[in-house]
Protein backbone atom coordinates (compact mmCIF):
# COMPACT_ATOMS: atom_id res chain seq x y z
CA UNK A 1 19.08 -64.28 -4.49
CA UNK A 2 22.78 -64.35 -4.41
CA UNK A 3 24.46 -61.47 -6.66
CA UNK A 4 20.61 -59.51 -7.67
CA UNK A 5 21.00 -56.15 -7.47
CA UNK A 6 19.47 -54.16 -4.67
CA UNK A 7 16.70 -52.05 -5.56
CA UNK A 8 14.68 -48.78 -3.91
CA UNK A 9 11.05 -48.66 -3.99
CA UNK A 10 10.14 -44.90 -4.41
CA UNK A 11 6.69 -43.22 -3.51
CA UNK A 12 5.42 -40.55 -5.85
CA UNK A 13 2.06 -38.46 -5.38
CA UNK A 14 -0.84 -39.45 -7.41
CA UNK A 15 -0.95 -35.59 -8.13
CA UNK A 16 2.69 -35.56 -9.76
CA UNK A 17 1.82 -38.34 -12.20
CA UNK A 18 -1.37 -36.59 -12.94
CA UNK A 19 0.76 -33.53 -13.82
CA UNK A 20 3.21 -35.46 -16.01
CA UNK A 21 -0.14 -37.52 -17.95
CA UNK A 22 0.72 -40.61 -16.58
CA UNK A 23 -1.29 -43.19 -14.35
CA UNK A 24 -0.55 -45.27 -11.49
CA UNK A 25 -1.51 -48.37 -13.61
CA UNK A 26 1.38 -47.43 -15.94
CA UNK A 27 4.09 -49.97 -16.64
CA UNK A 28 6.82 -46.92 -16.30
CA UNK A 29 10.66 -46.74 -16.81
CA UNK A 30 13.58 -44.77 -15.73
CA UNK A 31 16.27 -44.09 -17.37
CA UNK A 32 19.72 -42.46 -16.54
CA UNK A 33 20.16 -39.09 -18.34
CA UNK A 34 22.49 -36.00 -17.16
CA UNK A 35 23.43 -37.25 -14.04
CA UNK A 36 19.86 -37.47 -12.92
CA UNK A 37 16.89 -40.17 -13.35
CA UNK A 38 13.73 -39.32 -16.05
CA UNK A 39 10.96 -41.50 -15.09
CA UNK A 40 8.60 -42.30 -17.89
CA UNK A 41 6.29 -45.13 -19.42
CA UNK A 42 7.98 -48.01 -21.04
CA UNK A 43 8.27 -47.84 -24.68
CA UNK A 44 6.06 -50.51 -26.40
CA UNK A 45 5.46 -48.68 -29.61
CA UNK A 46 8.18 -50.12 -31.88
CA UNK A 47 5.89 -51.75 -34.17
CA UNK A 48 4.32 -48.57 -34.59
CA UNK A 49 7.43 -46.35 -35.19
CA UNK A 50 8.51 -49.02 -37.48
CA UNK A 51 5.55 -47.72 -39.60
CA UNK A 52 5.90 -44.62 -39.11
CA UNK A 53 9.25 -43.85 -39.98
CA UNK A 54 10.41 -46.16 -42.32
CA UNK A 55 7.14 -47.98 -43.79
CA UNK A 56 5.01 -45.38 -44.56
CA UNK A 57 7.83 -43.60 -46.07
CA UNK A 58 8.99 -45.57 -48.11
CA UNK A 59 5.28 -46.18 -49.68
CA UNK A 60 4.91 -42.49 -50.43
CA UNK A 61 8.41 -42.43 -51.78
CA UNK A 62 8.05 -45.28 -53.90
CA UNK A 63 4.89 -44.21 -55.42
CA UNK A 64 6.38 -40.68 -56.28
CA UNK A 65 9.63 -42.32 -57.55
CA UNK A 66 6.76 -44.60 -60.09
CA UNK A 67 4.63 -41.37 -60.74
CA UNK A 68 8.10 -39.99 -62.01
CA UNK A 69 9.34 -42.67 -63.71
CA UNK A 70 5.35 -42.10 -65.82
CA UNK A 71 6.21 -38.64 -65.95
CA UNK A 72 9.69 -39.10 -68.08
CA UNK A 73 8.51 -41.87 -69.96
CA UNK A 74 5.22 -39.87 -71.39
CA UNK A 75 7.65 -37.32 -72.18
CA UNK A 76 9.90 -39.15 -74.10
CA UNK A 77 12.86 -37.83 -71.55
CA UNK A 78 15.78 -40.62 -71.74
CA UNK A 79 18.64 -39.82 -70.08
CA UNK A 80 17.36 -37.50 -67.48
CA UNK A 81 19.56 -34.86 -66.06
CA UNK A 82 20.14 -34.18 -62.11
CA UNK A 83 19.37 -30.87 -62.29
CA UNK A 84 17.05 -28.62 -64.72
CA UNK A 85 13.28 -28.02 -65.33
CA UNK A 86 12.08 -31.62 -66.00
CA UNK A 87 15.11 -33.50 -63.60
CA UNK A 88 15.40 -35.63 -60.73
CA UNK A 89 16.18 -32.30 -58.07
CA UNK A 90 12.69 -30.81 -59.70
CA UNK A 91 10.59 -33.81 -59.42
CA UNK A 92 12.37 -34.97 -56.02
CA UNK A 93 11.58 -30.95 -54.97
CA UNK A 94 7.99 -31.24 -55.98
CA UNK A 95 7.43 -34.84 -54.70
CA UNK A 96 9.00 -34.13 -51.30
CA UNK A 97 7.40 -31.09 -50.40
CA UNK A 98 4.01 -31.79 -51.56
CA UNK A 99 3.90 -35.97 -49.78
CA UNK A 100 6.12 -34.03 -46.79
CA UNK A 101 3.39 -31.36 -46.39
CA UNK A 102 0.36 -33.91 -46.35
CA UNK A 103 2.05 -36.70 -43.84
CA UNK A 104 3.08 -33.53 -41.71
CA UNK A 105 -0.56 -32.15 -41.42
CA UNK A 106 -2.24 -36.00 -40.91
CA UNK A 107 1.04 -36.76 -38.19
CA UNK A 108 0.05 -33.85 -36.12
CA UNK A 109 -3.25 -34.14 -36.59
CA UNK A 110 -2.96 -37.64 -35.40
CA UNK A 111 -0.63 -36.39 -32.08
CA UNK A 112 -3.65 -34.29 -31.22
CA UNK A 113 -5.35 -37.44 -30.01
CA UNK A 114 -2.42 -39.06 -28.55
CA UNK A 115 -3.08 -38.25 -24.19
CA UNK A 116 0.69 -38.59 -24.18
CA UNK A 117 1.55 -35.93 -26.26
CA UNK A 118 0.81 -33.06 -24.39
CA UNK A 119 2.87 -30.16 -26.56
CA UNK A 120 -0.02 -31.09 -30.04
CA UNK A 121 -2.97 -30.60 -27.11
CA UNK A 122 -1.91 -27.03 -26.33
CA UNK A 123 -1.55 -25.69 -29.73
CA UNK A 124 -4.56 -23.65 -30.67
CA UNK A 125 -5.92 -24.29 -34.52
CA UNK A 126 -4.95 -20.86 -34.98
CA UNK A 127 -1.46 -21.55 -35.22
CA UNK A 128 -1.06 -24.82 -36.67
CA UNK A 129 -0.92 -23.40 -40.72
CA UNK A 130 2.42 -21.36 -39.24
CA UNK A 131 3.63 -24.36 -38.10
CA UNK A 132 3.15 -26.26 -40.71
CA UNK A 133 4.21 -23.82 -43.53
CA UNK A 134 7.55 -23.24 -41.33
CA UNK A 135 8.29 -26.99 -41.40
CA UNK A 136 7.45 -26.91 -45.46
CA UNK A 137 10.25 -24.07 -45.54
CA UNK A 138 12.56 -25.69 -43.88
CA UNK A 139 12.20 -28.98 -46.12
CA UNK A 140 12.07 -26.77 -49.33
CA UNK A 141 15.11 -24.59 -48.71
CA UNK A 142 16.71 -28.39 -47.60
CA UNK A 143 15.96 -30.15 -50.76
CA UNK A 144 16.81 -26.93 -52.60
CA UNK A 145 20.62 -26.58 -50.60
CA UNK A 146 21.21 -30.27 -51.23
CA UNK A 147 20.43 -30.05 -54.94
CA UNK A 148 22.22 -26.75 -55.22
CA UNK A 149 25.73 -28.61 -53.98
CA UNK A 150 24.95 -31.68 -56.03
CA UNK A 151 24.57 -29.33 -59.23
CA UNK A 152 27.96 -28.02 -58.30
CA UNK A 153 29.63 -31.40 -57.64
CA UNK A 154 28.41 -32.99 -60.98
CA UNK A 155 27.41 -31.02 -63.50
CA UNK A 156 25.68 -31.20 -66.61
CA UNK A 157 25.82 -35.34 -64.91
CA UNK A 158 22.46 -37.19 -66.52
CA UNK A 159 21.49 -41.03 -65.48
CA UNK A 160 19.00 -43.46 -67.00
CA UNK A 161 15.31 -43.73 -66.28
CA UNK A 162 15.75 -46.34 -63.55
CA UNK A 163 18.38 -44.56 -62.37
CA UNK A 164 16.77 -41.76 -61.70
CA UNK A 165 13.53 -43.35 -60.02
CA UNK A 166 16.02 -45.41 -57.53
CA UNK A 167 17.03 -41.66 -56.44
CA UNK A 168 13.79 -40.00 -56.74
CA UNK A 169 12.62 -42.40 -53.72
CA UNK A 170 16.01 -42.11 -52.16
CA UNK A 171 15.16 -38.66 -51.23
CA UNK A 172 11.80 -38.29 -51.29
CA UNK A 173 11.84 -41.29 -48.27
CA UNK A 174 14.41 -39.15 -46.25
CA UNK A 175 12.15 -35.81 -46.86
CA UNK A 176 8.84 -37.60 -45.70
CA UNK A 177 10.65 -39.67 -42.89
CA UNK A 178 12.02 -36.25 -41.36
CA UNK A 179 8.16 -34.51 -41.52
CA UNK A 180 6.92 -37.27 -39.82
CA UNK A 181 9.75 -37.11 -37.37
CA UNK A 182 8.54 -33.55 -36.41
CA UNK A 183 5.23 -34.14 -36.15
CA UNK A 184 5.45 -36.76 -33.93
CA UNK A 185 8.28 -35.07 -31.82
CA UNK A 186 7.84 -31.73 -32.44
CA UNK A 187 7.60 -29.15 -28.93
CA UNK A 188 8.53 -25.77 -27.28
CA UNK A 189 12.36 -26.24 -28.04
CA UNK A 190 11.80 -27.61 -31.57
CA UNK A 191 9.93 -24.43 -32.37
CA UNK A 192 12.95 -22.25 -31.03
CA UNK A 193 14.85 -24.23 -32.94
CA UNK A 194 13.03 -23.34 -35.52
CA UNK A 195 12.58 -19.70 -35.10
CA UNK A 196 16.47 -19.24 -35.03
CA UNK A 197 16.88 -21.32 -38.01
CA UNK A 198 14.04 -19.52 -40.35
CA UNK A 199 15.84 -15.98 -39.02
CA UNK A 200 19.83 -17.12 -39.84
CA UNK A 201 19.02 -18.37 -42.58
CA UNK A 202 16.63 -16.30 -44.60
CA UNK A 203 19.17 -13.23 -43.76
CA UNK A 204 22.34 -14.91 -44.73
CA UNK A 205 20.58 -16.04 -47.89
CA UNK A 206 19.81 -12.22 -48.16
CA UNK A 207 23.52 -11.13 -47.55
CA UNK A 208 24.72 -13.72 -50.12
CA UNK A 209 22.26 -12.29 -52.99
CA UNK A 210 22.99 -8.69 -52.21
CA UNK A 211 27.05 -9.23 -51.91
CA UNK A 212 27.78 -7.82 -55.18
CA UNK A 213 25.67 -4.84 -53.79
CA UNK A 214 27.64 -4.53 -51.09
CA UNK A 215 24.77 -4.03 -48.71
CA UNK A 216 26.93 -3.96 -45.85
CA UNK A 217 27.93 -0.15 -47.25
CA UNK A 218 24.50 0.97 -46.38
CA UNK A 219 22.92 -0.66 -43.58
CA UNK A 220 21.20 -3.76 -42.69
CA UNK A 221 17.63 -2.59 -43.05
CA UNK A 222 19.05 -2.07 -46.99
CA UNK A 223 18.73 -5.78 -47.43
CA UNK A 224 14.96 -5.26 -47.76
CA UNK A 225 14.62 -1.70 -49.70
CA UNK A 226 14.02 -1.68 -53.44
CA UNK A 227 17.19 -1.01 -53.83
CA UNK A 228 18.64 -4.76 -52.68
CA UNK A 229 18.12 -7.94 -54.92
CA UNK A 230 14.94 -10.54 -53.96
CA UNK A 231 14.20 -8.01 -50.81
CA UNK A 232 11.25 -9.94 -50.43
CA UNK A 233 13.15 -12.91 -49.06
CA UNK A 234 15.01 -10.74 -46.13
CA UNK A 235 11.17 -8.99 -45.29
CA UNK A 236 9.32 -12.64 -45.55
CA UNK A 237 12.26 -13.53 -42.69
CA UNK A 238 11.18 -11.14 -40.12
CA UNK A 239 7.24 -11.71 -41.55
CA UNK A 240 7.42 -15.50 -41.11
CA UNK A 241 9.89 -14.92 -37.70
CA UNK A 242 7.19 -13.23 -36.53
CA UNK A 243 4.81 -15.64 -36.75
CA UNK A 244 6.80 -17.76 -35.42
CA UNK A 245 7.11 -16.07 -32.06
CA UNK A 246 3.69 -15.68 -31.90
CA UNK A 247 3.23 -19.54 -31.91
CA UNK A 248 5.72 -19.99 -29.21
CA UNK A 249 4.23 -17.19 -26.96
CA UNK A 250 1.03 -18.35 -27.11
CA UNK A 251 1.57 -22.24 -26.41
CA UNK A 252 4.41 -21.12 -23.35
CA UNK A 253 1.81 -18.90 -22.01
CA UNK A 254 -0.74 -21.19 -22.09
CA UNK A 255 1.00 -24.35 -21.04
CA UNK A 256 2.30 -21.53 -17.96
CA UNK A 257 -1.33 -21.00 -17.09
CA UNK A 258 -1.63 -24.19 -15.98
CA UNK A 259 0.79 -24.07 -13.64
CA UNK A 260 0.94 -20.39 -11.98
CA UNK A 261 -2.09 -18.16 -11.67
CA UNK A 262 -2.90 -16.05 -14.26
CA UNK A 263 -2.05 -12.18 -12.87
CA UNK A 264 -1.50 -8.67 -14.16
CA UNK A 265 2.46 -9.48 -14.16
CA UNK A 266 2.24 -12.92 -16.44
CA UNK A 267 -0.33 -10.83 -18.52
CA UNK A 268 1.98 -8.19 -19.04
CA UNK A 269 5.12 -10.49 -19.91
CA UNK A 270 2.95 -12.35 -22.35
CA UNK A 271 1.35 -8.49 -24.11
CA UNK A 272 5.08 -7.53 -24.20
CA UNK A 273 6.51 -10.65 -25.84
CA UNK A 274 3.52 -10.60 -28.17
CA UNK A 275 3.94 -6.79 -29.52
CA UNK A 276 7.27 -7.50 -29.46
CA UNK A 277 6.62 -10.00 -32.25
CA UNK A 278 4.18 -7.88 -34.31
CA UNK A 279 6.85 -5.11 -34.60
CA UNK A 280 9.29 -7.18 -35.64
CA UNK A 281 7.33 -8.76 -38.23
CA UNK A 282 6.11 -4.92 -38.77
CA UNK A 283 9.86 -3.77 -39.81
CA UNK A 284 9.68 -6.56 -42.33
CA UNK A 285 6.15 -5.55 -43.59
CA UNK A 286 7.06 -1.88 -44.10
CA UNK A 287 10.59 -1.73 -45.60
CA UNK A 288 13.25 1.32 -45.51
CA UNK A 289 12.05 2.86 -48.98
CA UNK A 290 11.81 6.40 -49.34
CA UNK A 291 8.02 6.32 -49.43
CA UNK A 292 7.71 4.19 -46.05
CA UNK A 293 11.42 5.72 -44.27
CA UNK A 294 9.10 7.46 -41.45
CA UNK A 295 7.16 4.52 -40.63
CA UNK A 296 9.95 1.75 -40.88
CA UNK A 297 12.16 4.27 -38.57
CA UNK A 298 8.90 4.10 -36.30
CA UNK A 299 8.34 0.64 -36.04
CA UNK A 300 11.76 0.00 -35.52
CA UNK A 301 12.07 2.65 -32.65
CA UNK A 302 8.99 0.90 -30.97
CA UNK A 303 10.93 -2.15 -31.42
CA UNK A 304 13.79 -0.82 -29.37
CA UNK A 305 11.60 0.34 -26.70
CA UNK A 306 9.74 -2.67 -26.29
CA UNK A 307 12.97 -4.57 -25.60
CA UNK A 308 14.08 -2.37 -23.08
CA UNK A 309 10.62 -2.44 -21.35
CA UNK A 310 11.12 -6.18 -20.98
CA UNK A 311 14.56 -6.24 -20.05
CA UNK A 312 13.61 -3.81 -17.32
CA UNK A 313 10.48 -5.10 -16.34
CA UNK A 314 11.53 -9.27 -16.04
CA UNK A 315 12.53 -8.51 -12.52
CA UNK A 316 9.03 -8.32 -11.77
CA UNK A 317 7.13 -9.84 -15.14
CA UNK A 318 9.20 -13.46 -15.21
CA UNK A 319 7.67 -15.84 -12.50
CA UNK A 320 10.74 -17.30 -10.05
CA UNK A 321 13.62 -15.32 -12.00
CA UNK A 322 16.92 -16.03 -10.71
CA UNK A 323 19.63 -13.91 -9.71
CA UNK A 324 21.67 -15.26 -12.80
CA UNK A 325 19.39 -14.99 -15.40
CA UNK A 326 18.69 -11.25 -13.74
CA UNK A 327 22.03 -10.15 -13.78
CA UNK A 328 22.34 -11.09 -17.25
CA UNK A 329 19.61 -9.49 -18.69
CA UNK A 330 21.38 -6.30 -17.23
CA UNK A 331 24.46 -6.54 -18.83
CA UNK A 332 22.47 -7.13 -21.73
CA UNK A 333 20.48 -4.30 -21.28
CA UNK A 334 24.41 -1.89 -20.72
CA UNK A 335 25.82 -3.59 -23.56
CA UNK A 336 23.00 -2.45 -25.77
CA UNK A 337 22.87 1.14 -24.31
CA UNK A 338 26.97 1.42 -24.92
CA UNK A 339 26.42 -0.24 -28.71
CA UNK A 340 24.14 2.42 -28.94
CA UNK A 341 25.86 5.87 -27.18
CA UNK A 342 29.17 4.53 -29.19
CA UNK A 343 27.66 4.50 -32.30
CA UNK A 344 25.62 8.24 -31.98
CA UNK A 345 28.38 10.12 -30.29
CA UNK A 346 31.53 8.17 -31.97
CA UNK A 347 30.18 6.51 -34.80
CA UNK A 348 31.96 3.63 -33.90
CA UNK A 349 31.14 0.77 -34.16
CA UNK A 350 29.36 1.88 -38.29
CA UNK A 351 25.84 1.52 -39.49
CA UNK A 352 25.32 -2.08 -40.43
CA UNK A 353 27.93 -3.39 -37.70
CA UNK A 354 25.69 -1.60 -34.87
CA UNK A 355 22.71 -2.98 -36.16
CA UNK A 356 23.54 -6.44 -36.63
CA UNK A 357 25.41 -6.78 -33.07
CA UNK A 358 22.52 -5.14 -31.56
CA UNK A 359 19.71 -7.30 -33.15
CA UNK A 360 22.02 -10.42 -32.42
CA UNK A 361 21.97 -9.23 -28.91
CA UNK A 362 18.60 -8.52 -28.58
CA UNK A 363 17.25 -11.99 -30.26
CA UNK A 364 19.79 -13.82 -28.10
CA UNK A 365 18.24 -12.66 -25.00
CA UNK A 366 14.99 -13.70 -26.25
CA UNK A 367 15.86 -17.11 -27.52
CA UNK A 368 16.73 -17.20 -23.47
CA UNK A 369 14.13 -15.73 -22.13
CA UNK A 370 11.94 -18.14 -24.23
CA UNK A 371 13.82 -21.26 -22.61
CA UNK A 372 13.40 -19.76 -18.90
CA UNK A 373 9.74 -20.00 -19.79
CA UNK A 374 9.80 -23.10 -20.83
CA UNK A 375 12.34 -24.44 -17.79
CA UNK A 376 9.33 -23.13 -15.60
CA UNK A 377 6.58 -24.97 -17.60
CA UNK A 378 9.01 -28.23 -17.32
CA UNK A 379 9.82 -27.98 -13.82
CA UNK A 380 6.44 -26.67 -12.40
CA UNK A 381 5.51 -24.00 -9.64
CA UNK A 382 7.58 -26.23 -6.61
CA UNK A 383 9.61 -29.13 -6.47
CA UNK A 384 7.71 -32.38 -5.47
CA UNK A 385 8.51 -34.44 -2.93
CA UNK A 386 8.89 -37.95 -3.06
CA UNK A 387 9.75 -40.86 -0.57
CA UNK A 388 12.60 -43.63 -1.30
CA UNK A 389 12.77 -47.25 1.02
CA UNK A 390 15.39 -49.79 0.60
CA UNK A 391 13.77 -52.62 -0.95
CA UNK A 392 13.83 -55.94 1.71
């Protein structure tokens, strides 16, 4: 036909669909995306998301916004305040956490049977409460921040009963839509995501609380000492970070098994990573008191030592390292070693500024080393080829 566009009829192996969960009687798509082509099945699930994301939603949030409204109205509360004990940020806080947390857990549950979800299949039981209490955080401390600024931006500002409702579900819908958004999206880089966001922010909270303190005077390691204010939020950081990196090691590992042999090297990568993580949730579960100075300075040491084993070792751990990603680890690996000579012999750069560079540095290289792992799981031992005709 005069003016159709000419097309290319591409052969793949039956073994390469197999790989990606797909079938040759799959009605499949491609789309354009980074200057390269992502072949996948056609989406036919709109109907589906519709209920997901915006039905089901708003049913939760309009039956909390109602169980609120009962709430106020048993208690005789008319106007209601935005903030406070019995207001809309408590019962919005409550609501959204609580609704968030059960359509999280029944969401993932429910990707566990889905054959095209294939991050939910690899996830061991084992690790699905940390996954689903860091997702609860992250809503909690969300809800809490937005409040927090509203408080600030109207205060003392109250609103009749209906009022208050209308905005109950308002953000109760958002807070349930988003928890079913991550369970039904949620994978390797979401995690990451995750892990760097539970880290940042649990320690800036902790360097905001202690800034009358002026923790930055002693060291960083002060932010969880008796001595600093709510140290249990800094230690519950590294705790929970821990965790965290657990999780991830254990589904990469496992998702890598699949794809390169299991040997002494992979085995080693994946003991390192994992100890790696137990230390660092260690320096969180034995702070720098007086009492536990010895151990902390211990766990921390092994910490240090662990990370140098691993920048060392990835030359011959990490399956198909590159040059690049080699070379980098090294200068990683100097840069650390000078932070450290220049801080012992010169005492420059101090304390605190030593230790935060150094642990930024560190947890960088990680966050990278995490993504090279999951680039290999993604891409596969080799490169398959695949055959491309000129249609007619």
């Amino acid at each position: 036909m005069a003016g159709q566009e000419k097309k290319v009829r591409v052969t793949i192996p039956v073994s390469a669909l197999e790989r990606a969960g797909l079938t040759p009687d799959d009605q499949l798509q491609v789309k354009v995306h980074d200057d390269g082509l992502v072949l996948g099945k056609t989406d036919q699930d709109q109907p589906e998301r519709l209920w997901n994301l915006i039905i089901w939603p708003l049913i939760i949030a309009a039956v909390s916004g109602l169980a609120s409204y009962a709430y106020w109205w048993v208690r005789g509360l008319r106007p209601v305040g935005l903030t406070g004990s019995e207001s809309v940020a408590s019962l919005t806080i409550v609501a959204g956490v609580v609704t968030g947390a059960v359509l999280f857990i029944v969401f993932f549950l429910k990707t566990r049977n889905d054959p095209d979800n294939r991050f939910s299949r690899q996830i061991y039981w084992r690790n699905f409460p940390v996954i689903t209490l860091a997702f609860v955080m992250i809503l909690a401390f969300a809800l809490v921040g937005a409040f927090w600024v509203l408080g600030l931006l109207f205060p003392k500002v109250v609103f009749d009963r209906l009022t208050a409702f209308l905005l109950v579900v308002v953000f109760t819908y958002f807070a349930d839509a988003f928890m079913i958004g991550a369970a039904l999206t949620i994978n390797a880089r979401t995690l990451s995501t995750i892990l760097v966001v539970v880290i940042v922010s649990g320690c800036v909270v902790s360097m905001a609380a202690n800034g009358q303190r002026r923790w930055w005077q002693h060291n960083l390691s002060f932010l969880g000492t008796a001595s600093a204010r709510n140290a249990w939020q800094f230690n519950l950081t590294l705790i929970f970070s821990a965790l965290l990196m657990v999780v991830l090691v254990d589904y990469l590992f496992v998702s890598l098994s699949r794809i390169y042999p299991r040997t002494w090297r992979t085995s080693t990568l994946r003991l390192l990573l994992t100890l790696t993580a137990v230390d660092l949730g260690a320096v969180g579960l034995f702070p720098n008191n007086t009492n536990l100075h010895w151990l902390h300075d211990a766990v921390a040491g092994g910490l240090v030592t662990l990370l140098v084993l691993l920048i060392v070792g990835v030359r011959w751990l990490l399956p198909g390292v590159t040059k690049d990603f080699l070379w980098l680890s090294y200068g990683i690996g100097v840069a650390l070693l000078l932070l450290n000579f220049g801080f012992r012999w010169f005492r420059f750069p101090s304390l605190t500024a030593f230790e935060i560079q150094a642990f930024a540095i560190s947890f960088g290289w990680l966050l990278m080393l995490f993504a090279r792992l999951q680039n290999l799981v993604n891409e596969g031992s080799a490169p398959i080829p695949v055959k491309m005709e000129k249609d007619g």
